[in-house]
C-alpha atoms as a PDB file:
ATOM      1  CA  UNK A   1      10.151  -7.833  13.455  1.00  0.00           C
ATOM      2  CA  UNK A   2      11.715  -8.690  10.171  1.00  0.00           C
ATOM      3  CA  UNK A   3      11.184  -6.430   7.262  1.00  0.00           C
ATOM      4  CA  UNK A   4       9.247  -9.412   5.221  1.00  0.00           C
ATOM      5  CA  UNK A   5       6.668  -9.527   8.381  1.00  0.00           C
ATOM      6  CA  UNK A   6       6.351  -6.187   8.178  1.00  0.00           C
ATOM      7  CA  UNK A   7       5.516  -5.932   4.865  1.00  0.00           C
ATOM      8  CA  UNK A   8       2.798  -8.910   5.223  1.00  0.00           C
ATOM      9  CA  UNK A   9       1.006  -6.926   8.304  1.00  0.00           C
ATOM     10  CA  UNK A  10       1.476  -4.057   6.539  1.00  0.00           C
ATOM     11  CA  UNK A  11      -0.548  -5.879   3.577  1.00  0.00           C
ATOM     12  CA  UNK A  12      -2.976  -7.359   6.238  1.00  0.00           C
ATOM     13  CA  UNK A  13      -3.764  -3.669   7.679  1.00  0.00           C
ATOM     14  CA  UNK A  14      -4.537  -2.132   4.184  1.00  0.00           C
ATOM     15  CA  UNK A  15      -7.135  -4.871   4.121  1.00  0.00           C
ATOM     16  CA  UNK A  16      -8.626  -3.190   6.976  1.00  0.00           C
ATOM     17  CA  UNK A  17      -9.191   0.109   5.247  1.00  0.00           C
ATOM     18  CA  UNK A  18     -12.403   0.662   4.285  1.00  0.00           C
ATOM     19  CA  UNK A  19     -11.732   3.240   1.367  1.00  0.00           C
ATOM     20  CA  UNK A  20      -9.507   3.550  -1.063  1.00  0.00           C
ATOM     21  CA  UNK A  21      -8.265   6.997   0.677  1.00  0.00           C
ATOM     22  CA  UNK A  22      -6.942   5.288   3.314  1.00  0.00           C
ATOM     23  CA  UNK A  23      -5.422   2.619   1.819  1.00  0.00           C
ATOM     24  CA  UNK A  24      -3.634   4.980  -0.499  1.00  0.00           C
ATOM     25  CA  UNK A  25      -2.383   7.120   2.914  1.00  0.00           C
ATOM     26  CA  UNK A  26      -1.770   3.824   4.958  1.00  0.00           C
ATOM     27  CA  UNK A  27       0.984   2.673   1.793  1.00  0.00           C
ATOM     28  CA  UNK A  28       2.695   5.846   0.979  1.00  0.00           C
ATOM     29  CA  UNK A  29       3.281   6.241   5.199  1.00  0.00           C
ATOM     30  CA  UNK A  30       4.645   2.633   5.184  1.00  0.00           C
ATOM     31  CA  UNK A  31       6.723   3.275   1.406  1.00  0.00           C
ATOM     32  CA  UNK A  32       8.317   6.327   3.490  1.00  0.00           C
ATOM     33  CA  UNK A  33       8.884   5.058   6.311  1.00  0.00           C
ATOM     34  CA  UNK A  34      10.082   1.363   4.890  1.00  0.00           C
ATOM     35  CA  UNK A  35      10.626   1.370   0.895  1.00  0.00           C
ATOM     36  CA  UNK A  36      14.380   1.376   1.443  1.00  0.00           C
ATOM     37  CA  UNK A  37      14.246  -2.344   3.410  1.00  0.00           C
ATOM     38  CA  UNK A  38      11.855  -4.093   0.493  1.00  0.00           C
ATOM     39  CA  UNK A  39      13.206  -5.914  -1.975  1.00  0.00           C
ATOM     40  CA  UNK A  40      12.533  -4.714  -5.559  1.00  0.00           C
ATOM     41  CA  UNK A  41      10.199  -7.151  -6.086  1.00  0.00           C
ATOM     42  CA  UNK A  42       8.473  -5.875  -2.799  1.00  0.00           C
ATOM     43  CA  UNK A  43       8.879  -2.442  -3.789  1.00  0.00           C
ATOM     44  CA  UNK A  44       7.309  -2.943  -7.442  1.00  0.00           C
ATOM     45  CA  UNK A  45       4.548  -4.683  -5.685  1.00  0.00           C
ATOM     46  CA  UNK A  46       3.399  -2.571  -3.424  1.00  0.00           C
ATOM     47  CA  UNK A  47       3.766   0.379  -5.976  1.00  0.00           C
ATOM     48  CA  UNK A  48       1.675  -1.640  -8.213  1.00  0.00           C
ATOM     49  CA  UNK A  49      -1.184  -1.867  -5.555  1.00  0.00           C
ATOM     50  CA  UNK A  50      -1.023   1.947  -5.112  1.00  0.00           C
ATOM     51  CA  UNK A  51      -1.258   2.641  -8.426  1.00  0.00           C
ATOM     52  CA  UNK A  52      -4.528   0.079  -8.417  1.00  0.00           C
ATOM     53  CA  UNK A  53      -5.962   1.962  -5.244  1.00  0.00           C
ATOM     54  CA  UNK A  54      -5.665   5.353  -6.557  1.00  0.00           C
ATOM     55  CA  UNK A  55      -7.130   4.334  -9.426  1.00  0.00           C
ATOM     56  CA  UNK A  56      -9.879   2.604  -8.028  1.00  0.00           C
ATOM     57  CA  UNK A  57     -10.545   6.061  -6.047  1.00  0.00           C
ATOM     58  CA  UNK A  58     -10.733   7.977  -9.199  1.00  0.00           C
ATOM     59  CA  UNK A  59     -13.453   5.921 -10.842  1.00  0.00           C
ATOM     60  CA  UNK A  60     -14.946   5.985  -6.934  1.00  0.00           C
ATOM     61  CA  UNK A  61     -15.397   9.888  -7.131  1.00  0.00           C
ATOM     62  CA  UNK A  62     -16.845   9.733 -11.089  1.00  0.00           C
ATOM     63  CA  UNK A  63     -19.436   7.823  -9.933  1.00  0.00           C
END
């Protein structure tokens, strides 16, 4: 499997998650165990969507 179709399963299983928990855990395992074969424009990406998830769980607990 190619790095790019890992990185597009990997973006299919997040989908999957049902919280934002899990999302966050599922991309920091696959950032560790892949981050050095993205591209930078993979790599900003998927730290951008992070940052959005965590977020998202932040406001989730204030409520």
């Amino acid at each position: 499997m190619t790095v790019r179709e890992k990185y597009e399963d990997a973006k299919k299983q997040i989908a999957l998650r049902s919280t934002s928990a899990e999302r966050i855990s599922f991309m920091r395992a696959f950032l560790a165990l892949h981050g050095d074969e993205l591209s930078e424009e993979q790599t900003k990406d998927w730290k951008n969507k992070l940052a959005l998830f965590e977020e998202q769980g932040a406001q989730h607990e204030k409520a």
